[in-house]
N, C-alpha and C. Protein backbone atom coordinates (compact mmCIF):
# COMPACT_ATOMS: atom_id res chain seq x y z
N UNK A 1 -39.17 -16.29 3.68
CA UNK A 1 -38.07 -15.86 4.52
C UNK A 1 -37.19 -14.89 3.73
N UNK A 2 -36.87 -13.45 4.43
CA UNK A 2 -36.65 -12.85 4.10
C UNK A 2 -34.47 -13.02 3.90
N UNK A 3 -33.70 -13.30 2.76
CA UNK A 3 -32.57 -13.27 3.21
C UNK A 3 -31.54 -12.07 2.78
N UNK A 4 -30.61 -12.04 3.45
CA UNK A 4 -29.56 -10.55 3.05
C UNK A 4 -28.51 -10.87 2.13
N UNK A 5 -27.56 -10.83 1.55
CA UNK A 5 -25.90 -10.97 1.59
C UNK A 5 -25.04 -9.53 2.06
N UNK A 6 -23.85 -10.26 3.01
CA UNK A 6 -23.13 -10.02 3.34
C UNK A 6 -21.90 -10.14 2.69
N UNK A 7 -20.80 -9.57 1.77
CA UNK A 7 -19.76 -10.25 1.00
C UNK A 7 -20.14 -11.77 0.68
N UNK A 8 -21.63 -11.78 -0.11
CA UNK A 8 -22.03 -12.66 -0.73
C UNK A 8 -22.04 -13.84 0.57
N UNK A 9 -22.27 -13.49 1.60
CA UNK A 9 -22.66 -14.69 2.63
C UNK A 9 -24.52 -14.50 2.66
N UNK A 10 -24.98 -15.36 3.06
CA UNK A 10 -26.07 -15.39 2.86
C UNK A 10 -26.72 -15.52 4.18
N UNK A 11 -27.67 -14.46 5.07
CA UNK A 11 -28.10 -14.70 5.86
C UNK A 11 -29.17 -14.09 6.49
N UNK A 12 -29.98 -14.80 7.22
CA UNK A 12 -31.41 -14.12 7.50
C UNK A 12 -31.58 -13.34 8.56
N UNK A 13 -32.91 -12.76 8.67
CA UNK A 13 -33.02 -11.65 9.29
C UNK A 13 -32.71 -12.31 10.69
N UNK A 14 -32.87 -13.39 11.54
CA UNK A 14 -32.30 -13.57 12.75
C UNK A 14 -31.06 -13.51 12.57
N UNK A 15 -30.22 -14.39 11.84
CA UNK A 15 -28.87 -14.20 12.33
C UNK A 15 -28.06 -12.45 12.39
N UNK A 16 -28.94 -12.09 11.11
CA UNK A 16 -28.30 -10.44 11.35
C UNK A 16 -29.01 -9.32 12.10
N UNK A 17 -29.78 -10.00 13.25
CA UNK A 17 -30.05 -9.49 14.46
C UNK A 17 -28.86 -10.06 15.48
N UNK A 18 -28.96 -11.17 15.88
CA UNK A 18 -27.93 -11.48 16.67
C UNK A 18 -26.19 -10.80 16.14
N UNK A 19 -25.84 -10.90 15.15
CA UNK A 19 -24.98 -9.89 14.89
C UNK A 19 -24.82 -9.03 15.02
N UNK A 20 -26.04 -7.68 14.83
CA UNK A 20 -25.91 -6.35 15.25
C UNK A 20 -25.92 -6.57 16.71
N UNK A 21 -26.42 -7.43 17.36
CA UNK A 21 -26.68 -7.61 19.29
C UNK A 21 -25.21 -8.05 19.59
N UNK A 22 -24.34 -8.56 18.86
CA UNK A 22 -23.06 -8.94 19.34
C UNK A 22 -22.38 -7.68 18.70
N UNK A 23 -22.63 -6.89 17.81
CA UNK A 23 -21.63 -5.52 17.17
C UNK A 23 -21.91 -4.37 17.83
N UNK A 24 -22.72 -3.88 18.07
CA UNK A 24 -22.63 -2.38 18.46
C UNK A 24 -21.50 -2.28 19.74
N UNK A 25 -22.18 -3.58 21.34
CA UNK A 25 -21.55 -3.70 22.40
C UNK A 25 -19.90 -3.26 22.13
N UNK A 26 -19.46 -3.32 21.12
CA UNK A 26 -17.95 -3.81 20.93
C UNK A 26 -17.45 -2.64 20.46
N UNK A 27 -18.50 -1.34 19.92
CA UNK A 27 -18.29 0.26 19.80
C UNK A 27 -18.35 1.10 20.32
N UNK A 28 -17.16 2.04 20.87
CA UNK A 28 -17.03 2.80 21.58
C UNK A 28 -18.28 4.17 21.07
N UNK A 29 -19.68 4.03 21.16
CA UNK A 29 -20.52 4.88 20.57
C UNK A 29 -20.21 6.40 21.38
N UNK A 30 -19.97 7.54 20.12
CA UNK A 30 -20.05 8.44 21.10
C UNK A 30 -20.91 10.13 20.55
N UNK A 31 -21.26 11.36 20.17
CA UNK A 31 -21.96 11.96 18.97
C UNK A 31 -21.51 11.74 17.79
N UNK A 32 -22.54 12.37 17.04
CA UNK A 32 -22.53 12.19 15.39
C UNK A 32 -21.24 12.37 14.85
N UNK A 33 -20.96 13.15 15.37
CA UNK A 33 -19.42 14.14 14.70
C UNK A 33 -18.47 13.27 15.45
N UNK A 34 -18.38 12.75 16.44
CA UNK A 34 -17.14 11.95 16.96
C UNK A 34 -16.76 10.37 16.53
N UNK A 35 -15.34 9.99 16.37
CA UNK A 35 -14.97 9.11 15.77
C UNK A 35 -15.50 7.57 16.77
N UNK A 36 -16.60 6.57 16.29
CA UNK A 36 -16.81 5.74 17.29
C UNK A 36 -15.79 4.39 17.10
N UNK A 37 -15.04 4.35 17.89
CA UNK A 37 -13.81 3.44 17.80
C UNK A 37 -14.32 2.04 18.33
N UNK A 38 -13.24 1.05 17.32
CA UNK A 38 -13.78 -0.44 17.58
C UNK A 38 -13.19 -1.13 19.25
N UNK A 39 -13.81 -1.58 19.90
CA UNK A 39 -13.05 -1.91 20.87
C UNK A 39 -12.80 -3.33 21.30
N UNK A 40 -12.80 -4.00 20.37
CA UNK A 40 -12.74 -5.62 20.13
C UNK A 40 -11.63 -5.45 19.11
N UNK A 41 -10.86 -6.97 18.54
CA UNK A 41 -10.17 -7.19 17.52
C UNK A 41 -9.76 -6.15 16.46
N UNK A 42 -8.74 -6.05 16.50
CA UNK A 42 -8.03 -5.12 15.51
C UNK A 42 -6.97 -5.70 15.19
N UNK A 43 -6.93 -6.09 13.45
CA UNK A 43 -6.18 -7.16 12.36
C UNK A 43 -4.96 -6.03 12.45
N UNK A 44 -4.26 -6.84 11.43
CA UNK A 44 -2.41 -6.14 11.58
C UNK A 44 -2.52 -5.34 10.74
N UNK A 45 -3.54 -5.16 9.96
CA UNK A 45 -3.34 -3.46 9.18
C UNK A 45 -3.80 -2.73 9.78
N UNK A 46 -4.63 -2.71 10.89
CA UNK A 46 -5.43 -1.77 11.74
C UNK A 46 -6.60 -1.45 11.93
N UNK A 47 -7.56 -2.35 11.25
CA UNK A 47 -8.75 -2.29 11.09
C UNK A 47 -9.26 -3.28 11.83
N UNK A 48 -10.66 -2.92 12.33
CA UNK A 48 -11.24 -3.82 13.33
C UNK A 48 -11.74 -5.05 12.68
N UNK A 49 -11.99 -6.19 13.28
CA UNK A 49 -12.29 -6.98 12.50
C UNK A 49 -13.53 -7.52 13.27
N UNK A 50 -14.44 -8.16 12.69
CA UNK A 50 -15.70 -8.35 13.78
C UNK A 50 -16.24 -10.19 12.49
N UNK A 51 -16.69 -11.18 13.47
CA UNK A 51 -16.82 -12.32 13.09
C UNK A 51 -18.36 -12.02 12.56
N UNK A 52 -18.65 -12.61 11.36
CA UNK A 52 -19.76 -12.89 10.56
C UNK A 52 -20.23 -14.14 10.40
N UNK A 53 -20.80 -15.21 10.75
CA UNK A 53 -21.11 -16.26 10.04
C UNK A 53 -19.35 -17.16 10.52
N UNK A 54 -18.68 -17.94 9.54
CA UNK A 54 -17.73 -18.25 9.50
C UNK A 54 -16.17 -17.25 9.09
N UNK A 55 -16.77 -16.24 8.97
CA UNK A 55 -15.45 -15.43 8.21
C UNK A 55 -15.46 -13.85 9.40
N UNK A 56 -14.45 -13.35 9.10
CA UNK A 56 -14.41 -12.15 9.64
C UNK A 56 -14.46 -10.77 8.49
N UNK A 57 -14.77 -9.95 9.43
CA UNK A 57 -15.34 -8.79 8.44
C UNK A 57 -14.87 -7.45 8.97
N UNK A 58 -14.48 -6.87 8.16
CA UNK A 58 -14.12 -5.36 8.32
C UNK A 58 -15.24 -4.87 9.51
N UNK A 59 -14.65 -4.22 10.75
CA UNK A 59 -15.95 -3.53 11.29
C UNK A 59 -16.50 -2.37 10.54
N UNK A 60 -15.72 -1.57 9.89
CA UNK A 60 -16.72 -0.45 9.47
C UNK A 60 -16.96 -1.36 8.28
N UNK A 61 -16.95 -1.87 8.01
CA UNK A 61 -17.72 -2.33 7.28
C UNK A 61 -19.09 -3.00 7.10
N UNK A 62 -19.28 -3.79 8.37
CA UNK A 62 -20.21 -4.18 9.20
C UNK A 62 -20.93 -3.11 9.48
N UNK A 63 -20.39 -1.95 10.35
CA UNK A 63 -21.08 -0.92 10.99
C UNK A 63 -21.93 -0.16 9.22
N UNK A 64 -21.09 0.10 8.21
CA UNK A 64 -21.67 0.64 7.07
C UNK A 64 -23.08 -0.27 6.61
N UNK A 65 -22.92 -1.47 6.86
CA UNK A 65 -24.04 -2.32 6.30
C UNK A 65 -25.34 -2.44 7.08
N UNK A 66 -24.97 -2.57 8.41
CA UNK A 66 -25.81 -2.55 9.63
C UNK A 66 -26.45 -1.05 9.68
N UNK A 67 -26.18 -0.05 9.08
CA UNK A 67 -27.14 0.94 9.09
C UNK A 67 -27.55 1.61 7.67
N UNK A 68 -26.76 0.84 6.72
CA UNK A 68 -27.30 1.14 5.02
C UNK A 68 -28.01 0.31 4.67
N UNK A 69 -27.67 -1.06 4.85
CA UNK A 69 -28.33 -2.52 4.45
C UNK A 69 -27.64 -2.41 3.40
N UNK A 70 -26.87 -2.19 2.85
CA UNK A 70 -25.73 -1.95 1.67
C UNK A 70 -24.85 -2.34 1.80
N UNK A 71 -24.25 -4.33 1.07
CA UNK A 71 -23.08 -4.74 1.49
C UNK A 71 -22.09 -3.77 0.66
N UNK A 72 -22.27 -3.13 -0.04
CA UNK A 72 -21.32 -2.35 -1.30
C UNK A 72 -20.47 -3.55 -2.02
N UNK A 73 -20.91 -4.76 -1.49
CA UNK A 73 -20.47 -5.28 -3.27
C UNK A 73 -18.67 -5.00 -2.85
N UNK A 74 -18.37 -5.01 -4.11
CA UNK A 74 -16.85 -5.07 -4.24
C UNK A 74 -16.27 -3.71 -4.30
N UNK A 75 -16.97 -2.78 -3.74
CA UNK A 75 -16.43 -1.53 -3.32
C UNK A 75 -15.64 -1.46 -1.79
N UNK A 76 -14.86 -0.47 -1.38
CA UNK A 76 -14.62 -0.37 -0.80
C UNK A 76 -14.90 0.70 0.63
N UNK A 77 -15.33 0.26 2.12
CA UNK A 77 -15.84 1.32 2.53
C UNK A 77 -14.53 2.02 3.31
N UNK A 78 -14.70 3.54 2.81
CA UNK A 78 -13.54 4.16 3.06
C UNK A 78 -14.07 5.53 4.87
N UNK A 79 -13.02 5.91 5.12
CA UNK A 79 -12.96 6.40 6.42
C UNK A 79 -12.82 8.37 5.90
N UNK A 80 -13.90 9.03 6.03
CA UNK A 80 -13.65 10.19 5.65
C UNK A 80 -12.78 11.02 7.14
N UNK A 81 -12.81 10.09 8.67
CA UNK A 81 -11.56 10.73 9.69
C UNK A 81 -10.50 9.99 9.69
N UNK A 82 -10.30 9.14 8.44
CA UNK A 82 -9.30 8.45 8.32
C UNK A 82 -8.78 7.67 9.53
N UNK A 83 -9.94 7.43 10.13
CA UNK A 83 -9.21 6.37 11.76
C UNK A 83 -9.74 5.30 11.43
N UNK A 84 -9.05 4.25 11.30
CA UNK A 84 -9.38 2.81 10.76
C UNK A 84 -10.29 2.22 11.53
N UNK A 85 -10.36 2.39 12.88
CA UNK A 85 -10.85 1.41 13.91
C UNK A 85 -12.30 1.98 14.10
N UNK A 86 -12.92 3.92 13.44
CA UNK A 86 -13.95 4.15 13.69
C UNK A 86 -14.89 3.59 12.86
N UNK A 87 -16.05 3.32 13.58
CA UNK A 87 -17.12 2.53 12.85
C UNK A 87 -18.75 3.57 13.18
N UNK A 88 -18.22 5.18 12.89
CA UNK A 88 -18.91 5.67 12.80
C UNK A 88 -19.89 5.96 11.46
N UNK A 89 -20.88 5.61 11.51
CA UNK A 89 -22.05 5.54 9.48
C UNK A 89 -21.48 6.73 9.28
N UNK A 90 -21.77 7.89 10.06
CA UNK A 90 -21.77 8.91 9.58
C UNK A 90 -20.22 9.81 9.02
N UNK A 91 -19.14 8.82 8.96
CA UNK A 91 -17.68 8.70 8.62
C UNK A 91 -16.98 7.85 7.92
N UNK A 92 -17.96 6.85 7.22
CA UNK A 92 -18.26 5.84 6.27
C UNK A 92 -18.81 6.08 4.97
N UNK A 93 -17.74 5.54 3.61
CA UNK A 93 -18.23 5.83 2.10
C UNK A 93 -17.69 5.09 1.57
N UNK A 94 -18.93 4.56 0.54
CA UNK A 94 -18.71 3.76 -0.14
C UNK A 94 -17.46 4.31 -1.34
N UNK A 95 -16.47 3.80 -1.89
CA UNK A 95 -16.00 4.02 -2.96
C UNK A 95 -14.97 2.86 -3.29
N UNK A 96 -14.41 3.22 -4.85
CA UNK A 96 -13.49 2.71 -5.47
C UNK A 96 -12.09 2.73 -5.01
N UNK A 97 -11.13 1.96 -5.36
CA UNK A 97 -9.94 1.92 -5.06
C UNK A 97 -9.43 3.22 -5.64
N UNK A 98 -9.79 3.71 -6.77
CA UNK A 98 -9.01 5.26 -6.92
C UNK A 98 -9.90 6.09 -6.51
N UNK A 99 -11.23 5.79 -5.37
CA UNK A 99 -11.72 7.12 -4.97
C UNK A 99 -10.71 7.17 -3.87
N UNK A 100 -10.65 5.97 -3.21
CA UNK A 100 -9.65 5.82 -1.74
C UNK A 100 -8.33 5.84 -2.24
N UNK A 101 -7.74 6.07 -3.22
CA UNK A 101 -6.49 6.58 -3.92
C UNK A 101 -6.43 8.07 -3.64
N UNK A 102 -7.58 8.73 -4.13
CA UNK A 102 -7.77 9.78 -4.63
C UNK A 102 -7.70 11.10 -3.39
N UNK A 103 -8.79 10.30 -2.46
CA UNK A 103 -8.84 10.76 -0.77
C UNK A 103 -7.84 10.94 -0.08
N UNK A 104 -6.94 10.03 -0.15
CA UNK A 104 -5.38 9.97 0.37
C UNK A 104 -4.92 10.89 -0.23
N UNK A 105 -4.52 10.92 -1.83
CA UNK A 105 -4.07 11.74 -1.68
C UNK A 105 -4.17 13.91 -1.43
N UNK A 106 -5.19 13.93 -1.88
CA UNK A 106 -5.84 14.65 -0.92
C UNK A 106 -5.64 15.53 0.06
N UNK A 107 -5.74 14.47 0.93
CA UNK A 107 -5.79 14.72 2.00
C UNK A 107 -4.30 14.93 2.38
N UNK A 108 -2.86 14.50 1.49
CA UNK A 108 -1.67 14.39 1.85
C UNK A 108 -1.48 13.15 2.32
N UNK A 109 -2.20 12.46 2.18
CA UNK A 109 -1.15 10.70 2.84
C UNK A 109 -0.56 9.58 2.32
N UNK A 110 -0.39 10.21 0.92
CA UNK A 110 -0.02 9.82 -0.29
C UNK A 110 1.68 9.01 0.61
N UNK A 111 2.27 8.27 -0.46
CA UNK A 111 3.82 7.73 -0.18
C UNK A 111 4.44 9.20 0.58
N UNK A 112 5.37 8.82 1.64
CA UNK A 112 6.36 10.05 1.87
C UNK A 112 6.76 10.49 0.89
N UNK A 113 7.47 12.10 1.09
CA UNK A 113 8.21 12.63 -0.01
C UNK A 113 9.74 11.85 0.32
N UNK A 114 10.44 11.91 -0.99
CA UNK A 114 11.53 11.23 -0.68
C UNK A 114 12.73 12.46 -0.63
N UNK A 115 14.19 12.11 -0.16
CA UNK A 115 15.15 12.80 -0.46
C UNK A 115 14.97 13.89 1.06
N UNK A 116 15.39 15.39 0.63
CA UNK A 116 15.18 16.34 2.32
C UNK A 116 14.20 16.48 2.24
N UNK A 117 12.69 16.35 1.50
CA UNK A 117 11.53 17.01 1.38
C UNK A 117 10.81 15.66 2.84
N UNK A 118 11.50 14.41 3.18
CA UNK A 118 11.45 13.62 3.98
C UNK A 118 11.50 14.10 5.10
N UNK A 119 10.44 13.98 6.13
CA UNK A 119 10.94 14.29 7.52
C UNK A 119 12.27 13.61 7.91
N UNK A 120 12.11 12.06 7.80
CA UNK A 120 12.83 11.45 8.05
C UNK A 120 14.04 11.44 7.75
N UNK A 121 14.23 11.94 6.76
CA UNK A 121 15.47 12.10 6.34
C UNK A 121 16.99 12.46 6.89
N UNK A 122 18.08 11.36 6.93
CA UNK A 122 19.18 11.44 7.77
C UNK A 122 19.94 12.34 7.57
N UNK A 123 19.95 13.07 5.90
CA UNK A 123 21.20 13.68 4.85
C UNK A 123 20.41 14.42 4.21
N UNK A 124 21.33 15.49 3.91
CA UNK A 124 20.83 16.71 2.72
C UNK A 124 21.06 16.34 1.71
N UNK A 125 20.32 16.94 0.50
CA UNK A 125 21.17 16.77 -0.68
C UNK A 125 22.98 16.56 -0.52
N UNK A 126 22.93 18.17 -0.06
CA UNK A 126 24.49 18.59 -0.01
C UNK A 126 25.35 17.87 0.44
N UNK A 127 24.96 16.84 1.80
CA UNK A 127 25.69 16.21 2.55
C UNK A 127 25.76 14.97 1.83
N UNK A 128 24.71 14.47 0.67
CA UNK A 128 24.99 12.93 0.09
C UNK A 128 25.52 13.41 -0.68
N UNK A 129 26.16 14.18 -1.54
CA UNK A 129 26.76 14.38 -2.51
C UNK A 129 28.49 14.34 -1.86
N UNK A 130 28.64 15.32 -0.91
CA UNK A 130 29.89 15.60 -0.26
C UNK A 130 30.08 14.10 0.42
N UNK A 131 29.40 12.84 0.61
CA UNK A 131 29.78 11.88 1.23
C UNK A 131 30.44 10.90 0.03
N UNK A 132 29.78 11.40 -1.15
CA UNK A 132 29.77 10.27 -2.64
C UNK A 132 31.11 10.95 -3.01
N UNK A 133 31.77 12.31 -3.01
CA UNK A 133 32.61 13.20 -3.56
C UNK A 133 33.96 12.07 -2.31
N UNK A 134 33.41 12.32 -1.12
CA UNK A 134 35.12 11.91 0.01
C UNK A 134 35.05 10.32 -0.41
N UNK A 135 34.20 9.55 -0.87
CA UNK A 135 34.02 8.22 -0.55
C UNK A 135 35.12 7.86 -2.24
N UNK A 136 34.38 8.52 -3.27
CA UNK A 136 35.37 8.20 -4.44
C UNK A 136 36.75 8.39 -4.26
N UNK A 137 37.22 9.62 -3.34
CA UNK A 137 38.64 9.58 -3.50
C UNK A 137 39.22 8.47 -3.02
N UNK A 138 38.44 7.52 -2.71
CA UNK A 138 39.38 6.09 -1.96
C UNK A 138 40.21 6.22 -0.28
N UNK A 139 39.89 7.29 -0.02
CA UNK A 139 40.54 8.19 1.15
C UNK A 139 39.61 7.16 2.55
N UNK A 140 38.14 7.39 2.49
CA UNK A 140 37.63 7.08 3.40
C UNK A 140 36.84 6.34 3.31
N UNK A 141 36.67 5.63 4.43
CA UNK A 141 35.78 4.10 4.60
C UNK A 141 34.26 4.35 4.93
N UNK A 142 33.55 3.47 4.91
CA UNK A 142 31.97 4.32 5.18
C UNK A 142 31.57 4.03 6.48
N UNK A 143 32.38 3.53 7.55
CA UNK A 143 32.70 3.38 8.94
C UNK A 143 33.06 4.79 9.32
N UNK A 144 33.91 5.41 9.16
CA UNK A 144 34.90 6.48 8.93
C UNK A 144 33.47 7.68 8.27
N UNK A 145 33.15 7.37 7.00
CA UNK A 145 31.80 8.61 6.98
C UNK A 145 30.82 9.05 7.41
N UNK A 146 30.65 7.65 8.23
CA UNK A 146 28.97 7.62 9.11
C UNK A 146 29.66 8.07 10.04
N UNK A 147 30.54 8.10 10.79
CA UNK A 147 31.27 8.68 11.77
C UNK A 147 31.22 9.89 11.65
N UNK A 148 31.28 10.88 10.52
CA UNK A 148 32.12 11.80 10.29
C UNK A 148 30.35 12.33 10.04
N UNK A 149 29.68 12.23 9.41
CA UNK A 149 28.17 12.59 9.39
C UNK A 149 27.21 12.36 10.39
N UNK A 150 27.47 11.39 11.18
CA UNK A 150 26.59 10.91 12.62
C UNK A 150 25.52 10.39 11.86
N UNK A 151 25.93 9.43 11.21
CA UNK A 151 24.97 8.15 10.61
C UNK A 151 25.26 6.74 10.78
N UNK A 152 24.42 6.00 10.64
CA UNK A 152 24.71 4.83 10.57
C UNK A 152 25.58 4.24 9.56
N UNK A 153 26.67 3.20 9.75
CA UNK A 153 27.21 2.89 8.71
C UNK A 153 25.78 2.38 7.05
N UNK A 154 24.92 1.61 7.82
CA UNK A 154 24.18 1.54 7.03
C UNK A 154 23.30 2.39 6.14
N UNK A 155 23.55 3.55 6.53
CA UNK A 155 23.20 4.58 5.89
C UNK A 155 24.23 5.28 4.86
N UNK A 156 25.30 5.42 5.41
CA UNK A 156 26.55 5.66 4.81
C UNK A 156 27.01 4.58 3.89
N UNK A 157 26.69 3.52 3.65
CA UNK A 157 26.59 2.34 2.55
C UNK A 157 25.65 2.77 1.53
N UNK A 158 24.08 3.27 1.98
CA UNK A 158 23.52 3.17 1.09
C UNK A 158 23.94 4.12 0.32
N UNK A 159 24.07 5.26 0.82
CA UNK A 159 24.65 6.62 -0.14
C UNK A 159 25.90 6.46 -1.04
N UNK A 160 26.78 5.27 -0.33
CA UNK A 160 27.76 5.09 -1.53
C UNK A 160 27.91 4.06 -2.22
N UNK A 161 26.85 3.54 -2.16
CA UNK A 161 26.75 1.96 -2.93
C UNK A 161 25.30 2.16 -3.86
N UNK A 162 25.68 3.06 -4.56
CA UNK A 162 24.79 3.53 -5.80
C UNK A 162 24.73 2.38 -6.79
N UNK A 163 23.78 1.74 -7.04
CA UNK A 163 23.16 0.41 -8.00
C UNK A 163 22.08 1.27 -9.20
N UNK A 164 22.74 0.92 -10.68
CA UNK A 164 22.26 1.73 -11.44
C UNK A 164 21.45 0.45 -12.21
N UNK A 165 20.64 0.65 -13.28
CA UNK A 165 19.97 -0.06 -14.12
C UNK A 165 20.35 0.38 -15.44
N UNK A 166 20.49 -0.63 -16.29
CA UNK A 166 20.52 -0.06 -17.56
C UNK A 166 19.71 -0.50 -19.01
N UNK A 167 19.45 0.31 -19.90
CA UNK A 167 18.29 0.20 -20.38
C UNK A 167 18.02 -1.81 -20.95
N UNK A 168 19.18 -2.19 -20.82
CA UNK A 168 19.09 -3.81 -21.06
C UNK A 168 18.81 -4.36 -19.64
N UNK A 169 18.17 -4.07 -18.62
CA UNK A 169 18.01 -4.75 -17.30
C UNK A 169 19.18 -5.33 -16.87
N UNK A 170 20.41 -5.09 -17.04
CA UNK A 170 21.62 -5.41 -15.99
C UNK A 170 22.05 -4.65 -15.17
N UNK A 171 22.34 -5.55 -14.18
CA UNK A 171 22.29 -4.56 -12.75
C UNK A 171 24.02 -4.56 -12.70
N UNK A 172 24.21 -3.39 -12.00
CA UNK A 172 25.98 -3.29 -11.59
C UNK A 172 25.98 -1.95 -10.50
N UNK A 173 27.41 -1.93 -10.52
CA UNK A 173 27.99 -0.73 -9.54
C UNK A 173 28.39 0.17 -10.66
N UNK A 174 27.86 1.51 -10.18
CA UNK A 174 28.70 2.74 -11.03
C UNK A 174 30.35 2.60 -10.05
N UNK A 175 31.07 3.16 -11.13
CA UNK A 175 32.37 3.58 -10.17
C UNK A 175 32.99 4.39 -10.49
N UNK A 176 33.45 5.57 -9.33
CA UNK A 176 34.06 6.67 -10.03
C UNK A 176 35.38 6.35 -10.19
N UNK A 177 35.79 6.58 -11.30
CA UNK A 177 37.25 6.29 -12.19
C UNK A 177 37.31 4.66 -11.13
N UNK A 178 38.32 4.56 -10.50
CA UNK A 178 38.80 2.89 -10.33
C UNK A 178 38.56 2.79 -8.66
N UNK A 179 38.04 4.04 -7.69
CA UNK A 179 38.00 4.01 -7.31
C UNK A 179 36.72 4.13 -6.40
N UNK A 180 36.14 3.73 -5.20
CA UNK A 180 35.07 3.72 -4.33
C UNK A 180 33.59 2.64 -4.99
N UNK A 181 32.66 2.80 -4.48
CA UNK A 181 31.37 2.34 -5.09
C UNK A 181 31.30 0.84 -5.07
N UNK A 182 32.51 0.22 -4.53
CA UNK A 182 32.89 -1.23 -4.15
C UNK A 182 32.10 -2.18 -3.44
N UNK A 183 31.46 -1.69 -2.54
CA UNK A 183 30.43 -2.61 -2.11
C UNK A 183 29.27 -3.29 -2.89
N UNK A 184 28.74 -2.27 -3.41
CA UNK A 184 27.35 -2.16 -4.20
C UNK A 184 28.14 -3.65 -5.09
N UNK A 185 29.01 -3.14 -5.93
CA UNK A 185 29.71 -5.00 -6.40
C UNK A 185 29.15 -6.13 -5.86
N UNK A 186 30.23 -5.86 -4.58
CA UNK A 186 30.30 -6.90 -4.13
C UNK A 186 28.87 -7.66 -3.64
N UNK A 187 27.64 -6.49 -3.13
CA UNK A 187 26.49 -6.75 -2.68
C UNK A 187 25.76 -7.84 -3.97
N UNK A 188 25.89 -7.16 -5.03
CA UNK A 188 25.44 -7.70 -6.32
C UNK A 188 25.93 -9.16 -6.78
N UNK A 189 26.98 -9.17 -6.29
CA UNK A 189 28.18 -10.76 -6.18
C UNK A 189 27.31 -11.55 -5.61
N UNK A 190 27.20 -11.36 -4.37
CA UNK A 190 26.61 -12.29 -3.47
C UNK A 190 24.72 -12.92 -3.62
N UNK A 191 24.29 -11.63 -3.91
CA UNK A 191 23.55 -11.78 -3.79
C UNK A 191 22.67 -12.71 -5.38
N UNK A 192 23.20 -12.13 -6.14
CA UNK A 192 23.02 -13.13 -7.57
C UNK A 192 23.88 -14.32 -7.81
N UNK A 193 24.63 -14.07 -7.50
CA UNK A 193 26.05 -15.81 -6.98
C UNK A 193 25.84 -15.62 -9.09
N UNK A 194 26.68 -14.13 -9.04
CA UNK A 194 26.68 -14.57 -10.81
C UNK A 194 28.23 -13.00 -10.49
N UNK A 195 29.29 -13.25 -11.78
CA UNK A 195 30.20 -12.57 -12.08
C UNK A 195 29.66 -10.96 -11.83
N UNK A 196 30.22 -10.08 -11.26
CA UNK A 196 29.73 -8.42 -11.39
C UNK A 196 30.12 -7.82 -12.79
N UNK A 197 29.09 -7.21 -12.81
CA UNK A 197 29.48 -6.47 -14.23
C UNK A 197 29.74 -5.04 -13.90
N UNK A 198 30.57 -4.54 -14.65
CA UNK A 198 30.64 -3.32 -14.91
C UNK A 198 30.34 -2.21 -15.19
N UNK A 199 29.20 -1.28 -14.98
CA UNK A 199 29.33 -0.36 -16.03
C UNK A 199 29.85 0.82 -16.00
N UNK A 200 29.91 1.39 -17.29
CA UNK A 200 30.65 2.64 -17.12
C UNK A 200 29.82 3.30 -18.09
């Protein structure tokens, strides 16, 4: 009797007939070049998931094995249309965590850029600086700045509740001269239920 492994499951040529007879049905099959999408179960990272034996299994991953016979072991099978749910072979590769590092980035899908280079981004440079400049004079509240910027106060907190590190791992509030940067304290108060420190 002929047997396979599957992520080291062990199973014979019937059961991984009845598997491919319960997997394909569940793929949106469509040409070579088009992305064939899972149309059953899809886990909370986004990937399809399809039942094996007792465990569940990546569908392209399934779909990669079911036409390589190649569980790839402790590699990872990566998506060259980057659509999680396609379980097209021909959009399926085997690689390492820094080939699928490597692909991303790449391709650009690396972490967002941070700061204005952010789409997302609420504030300019110019405008977090000019919010940190009105907030030190003690003049204005960050109710009062998010107002005055059309942000959320919670946004207008984070920009002025600057939490620095220092090369001994103690955490504190910067503060300009005696005034502003007060929260970030107090955040640090609460949240360690230990005295705030200072730095300057």
């Amino acid at each position: 009797m002929i047997t396979w492994s599957l992520l080291g499951l062990a199973a014979t040529q019937e059961l991984l007939m009845k598997a491919e007879n319960r997997f394909w049905p569940k793929v949106n099959i469509g040409s070579l070049g088009e992305c064939w999408e899972w149309k059953a179960q899809i886990k909370k990272t986004g990937y399809g998931a399809f039942r094996f034996g007792k465990t569940k299994v990546g569908a392209h991953r399934m779909a990669y094995f079911l036409m390589t016979g190649d569980d790839a072991d402790n590699m990872l099978i990566c998506h060259s249309c980057d659509n999680k749910i396609c379980c097209n072979p021909m959009h399926l590769w085997k690689g390492s965590y820094l080939d699928n590092n490597r692909d991303r980035r790449d391709k650009g899908r690396s972490r967002p850029p941070i700061g204005e280079r952010n789409g997302g981004a609420k504030l300019s440079r110019d405008q977090v600086s000019q919010i940190r400049e009105m907030y030190s004079t003690g003049e204005y509240y960050q109710k009062e700045l998010a107002e005055l910027f059309n942000v959320s106060v919670s946004t207008a907190t984070g920009v002025t509740a600057t939490i620095v590190t220092t090369s001994a791992k103690i955490f504190g509030a910067t503060r300009d001269a005696s005034k502003g940067m007060k929260s970030a304290d107090n955040l640090l108060r609460k949240k360690y239920r230990a005295p705030a420190i200072m730095i300057t």
